[in-house]
Protein backbone atom coordinates (compact mmCIF):
# COMPACT_ATOMS: atom_id res chain seq x y z
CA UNK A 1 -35.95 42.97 5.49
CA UNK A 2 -37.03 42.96 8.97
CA UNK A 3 -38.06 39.85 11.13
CA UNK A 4 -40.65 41.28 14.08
CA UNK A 5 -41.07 38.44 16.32
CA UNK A 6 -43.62 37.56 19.23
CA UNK A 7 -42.99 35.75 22.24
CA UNK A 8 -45.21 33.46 23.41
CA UNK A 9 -46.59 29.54 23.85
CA UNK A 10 -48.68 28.38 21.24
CA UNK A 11 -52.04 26.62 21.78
CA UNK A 12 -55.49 27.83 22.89
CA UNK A 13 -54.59 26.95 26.05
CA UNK A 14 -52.07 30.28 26.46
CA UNK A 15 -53.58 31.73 24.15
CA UNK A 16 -54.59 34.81 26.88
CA UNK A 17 -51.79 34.10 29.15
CA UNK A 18 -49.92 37.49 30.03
CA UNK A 19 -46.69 35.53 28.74
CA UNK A 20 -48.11 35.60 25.20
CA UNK A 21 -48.41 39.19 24.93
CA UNK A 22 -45.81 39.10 22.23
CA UNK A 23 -48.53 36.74 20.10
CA UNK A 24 -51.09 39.63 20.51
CA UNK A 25 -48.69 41.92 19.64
CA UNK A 26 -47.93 40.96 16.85
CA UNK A 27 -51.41 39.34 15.49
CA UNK A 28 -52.32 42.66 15.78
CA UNK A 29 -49.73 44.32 13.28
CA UNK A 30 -50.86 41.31 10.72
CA UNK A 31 -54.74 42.06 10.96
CA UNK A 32 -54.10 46.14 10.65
CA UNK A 33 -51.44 46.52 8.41
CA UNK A 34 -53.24 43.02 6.08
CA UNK A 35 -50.17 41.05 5.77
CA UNK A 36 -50.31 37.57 4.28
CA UNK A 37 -52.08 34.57 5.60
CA UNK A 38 -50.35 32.58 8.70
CA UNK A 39 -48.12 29.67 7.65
CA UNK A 40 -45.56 26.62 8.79
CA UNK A 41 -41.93 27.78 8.93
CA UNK A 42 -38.95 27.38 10.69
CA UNK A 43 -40.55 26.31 13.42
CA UNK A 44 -43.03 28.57 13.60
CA UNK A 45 -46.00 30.73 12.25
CA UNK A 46 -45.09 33.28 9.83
CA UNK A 47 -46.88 36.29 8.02
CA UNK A 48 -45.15 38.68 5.36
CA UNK A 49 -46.21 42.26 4.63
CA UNK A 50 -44.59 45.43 4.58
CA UNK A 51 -44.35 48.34 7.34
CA UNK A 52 -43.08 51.88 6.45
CA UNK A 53 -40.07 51.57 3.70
CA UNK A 54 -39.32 47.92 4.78
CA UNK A 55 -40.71 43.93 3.72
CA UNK A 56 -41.42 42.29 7.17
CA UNK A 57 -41.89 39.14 8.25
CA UNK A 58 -43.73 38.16 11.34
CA UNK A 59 -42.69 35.44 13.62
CA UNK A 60 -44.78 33.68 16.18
CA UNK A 61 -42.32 30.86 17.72
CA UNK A 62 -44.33 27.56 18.01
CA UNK A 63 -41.00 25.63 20.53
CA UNK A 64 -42.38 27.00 23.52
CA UNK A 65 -41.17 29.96 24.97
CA UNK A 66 -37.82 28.57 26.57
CA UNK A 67 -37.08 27.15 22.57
CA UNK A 68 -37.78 30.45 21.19
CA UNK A 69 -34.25 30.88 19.72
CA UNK A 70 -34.32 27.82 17.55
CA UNK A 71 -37.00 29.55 15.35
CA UNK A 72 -35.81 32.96 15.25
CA UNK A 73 -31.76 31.91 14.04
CA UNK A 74 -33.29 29.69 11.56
CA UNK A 75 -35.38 32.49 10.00
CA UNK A 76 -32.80 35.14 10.06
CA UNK A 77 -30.15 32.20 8.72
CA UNK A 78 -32.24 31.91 5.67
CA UNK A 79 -32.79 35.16 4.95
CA UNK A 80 -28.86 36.11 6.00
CA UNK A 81 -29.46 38.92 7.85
CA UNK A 82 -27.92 40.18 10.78
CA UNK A 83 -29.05 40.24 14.85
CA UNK A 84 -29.55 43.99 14.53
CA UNK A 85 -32.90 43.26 11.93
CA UNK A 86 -34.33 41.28 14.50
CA UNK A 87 -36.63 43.04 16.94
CA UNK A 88 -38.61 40.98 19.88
CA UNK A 89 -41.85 41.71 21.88
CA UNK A 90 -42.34 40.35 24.82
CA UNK A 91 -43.72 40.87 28.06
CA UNK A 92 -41.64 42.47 30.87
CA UNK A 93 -42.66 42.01 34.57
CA UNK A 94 -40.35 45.26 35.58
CA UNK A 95 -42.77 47.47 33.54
CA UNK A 96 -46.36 48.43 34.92
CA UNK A 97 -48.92 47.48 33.09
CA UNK A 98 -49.63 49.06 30.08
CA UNK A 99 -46.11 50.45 29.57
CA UNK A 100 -43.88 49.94 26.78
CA UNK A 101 -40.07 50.51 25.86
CA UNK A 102 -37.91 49.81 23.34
CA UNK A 103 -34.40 48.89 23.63
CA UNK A 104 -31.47 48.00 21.63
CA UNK A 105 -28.80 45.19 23.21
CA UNK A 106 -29.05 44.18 26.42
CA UNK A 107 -29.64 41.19 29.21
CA UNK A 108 -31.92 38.81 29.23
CA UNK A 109 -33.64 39.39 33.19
CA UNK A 110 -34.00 35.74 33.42
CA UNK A 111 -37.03 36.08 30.45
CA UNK A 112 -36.65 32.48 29.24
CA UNK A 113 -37.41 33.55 25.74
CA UNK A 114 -34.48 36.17 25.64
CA UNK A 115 -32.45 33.52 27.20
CA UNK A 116 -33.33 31.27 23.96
CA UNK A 117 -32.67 34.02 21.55
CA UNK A 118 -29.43 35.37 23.21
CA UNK A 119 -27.83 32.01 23.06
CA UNK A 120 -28.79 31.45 19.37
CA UNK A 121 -28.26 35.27 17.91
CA UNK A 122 -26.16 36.97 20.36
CA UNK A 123 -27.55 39.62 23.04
CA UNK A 124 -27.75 42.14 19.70
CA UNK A 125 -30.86 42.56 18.74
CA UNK A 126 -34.07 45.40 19.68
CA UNK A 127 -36.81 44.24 21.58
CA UNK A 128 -40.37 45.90 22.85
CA UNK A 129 -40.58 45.90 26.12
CA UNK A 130 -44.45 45.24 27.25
CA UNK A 131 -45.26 46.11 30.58
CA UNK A 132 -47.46 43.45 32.51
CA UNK A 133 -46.79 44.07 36.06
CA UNK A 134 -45.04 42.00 38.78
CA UNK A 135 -47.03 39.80 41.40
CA UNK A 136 -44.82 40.86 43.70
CA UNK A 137 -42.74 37.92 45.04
CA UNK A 138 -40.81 35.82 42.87
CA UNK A 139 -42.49 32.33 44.18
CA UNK A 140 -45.55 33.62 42.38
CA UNK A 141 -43.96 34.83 39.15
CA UNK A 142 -44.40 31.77 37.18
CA UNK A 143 -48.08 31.29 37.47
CA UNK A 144 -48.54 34.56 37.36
CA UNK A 145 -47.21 34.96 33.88
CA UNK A 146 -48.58 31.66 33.13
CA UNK A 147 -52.19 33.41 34.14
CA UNK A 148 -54.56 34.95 31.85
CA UNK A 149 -55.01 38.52 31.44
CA UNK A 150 -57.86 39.73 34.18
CA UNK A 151 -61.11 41.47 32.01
CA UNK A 152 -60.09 44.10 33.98
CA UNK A 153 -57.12 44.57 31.95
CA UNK A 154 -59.03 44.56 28.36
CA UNK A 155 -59.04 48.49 28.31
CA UNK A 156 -55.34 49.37 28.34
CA UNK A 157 -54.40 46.12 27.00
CA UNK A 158 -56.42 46.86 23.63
CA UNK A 159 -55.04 50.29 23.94
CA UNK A 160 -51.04 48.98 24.22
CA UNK A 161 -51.91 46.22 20.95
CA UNK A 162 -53.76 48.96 18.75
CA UNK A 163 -50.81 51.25 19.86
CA UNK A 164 -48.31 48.71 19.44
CA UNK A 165 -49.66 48.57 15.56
CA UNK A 166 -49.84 52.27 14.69
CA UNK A 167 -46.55 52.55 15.48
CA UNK A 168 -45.05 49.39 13.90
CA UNK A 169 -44.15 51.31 10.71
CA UNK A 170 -41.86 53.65 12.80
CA UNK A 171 -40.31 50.96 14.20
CA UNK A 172 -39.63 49.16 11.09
CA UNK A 173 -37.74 52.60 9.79
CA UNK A 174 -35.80 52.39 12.91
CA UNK A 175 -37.43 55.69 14.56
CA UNK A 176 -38.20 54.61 17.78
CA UNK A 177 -39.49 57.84 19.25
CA UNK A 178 -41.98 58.08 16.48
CA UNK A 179 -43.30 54.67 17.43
CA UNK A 180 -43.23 55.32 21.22
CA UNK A 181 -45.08 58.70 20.14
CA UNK A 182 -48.00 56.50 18.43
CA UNK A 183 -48.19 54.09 21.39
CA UNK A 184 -48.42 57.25 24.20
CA UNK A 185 -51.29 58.64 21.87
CA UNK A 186 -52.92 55.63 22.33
CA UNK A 187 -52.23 55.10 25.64
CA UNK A 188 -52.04 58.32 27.32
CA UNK A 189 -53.58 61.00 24.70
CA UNK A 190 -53.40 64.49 25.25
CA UNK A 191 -55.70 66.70 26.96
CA UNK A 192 -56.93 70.11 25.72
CA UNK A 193 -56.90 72.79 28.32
CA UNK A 194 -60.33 74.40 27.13
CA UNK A 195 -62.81 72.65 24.70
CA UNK A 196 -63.47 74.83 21.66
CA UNK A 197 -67.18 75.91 22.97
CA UNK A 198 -65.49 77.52 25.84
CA UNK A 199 -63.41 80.07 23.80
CA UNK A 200 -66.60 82.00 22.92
CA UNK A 201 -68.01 82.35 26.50
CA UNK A 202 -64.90 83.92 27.43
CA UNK A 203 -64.48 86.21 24.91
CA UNK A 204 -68.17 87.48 25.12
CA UNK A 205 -67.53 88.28 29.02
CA UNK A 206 -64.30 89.92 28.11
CA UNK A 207 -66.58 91.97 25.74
CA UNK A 208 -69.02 92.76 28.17
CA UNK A 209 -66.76 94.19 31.06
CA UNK A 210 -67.27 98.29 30.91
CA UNK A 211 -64.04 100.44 30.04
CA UNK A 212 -62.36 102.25 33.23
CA UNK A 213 -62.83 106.14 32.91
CA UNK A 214 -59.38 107.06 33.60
CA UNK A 215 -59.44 110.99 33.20
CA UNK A 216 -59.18 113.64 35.98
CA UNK A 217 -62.38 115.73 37.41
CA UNK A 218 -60.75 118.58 35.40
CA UNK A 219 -60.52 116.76 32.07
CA UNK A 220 -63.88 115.76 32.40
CA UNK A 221 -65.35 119.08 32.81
CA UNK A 222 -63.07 120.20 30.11
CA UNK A 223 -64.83 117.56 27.55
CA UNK A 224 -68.20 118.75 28.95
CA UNK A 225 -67.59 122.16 26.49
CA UNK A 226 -65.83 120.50 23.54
């Protein structure tokens, strides 16, 4: 079993603060992949379902971001698992946005949630990094993350969530580069070189071009009286 929690504050009035990506995040996985309805438990909102060849169980913290540990070593207590089955998104102001990492182990940065969860589970655990951007200077980091998402952000931010969510499967297997793969083709798909209507165009012109005559004035005349 797997425990894939979000990090965020709970209440409509965060609701669409950049802090809370880790909320979206996850709501996300439970809408696409139809886990179970949202409940009250250990100190949180939790959703079960399963992702690839694993049962997962969806976490949404409701102590407030700098509490978030409290919640998470109480669910993985129960179950008795270990750090390692624990994996965290959250938002990470040293990532543009609409980037995303993963990463196993680690420091905190100061993130108050990974703060909370270090000191209750140990440093030992994977995490999604989600890129929001920094404001710049640190004075302004706190209502920054405290601000809602701009609508100019709606684009890649539905693109990261959706991309987030194909992937989740992957990432409950353990393959992270197939889930960074499914996030990239959602954030950054591939471009074809020539679109299939070209191929034809070309290929007629190639056709068309006469063939170089590339015999001698004596060979010629020679053909003349074949």
């Amino acid at each position: 079993m797997k425990l894939f929690v979000g990090l965020g504050n709970p209440g409509s009035k965060y609701a669409r603060n950049r802090h809370n990506i880790g909320f979206m995040a996850v709501d996300r996985i439970a809408e696409d992949h139809r886990f179970g309805p949202w409940k009250s438990k250990f100190q949180a909102e939790i959703s079960e379902g399963r992702l690839g060849h694993e049962k997962v169980l969806l976490i949404k913290p409701q102590t407030f971001m700098n509490r978030s540990g409290q919640s998470v070593g109480e669910a993985m207590r129960f179950y008795k698992l270990d750090s390692t089955d624990v994996t965290i998104f959250h938002d990470e102001l040293d990532l543009a946005p609409g980037k995303v990492r993963v990463k196993a182990g680690g420091g905190h940065a100061g993130h108050n949630g990974l703060r909370s969860i270090h000191e209750h589970i140990s440093p030992a655990y994977d995490r999604v990094r989600l890129g929001i951007g920094h404001p710049g200077r640190k004075e302004m980091v706190s209502p920054y993350v405290l601000g809602d998402f701009a609508r100019a952000d709606a684009d890649w931010l539905d693109d990261v969530l959706r991309g987030v969510s194909d992937g989740a499967g992957y990432l409950a297997d353990g393959d992270g580069g197939k889930f960074m793969n499914a996030v990239a083709l959602r954030t950054a798909p591939p471009r074809s070189s020539k679109s299939p209507a070209e191929a034809p165009k070309a290929t007629a012109k190639l056709a068309a071009e006469p063939e170089v005559d590339t015999r001698s004035a004596m060979q010629k005349l020679l053909d003349k009286f074949k």
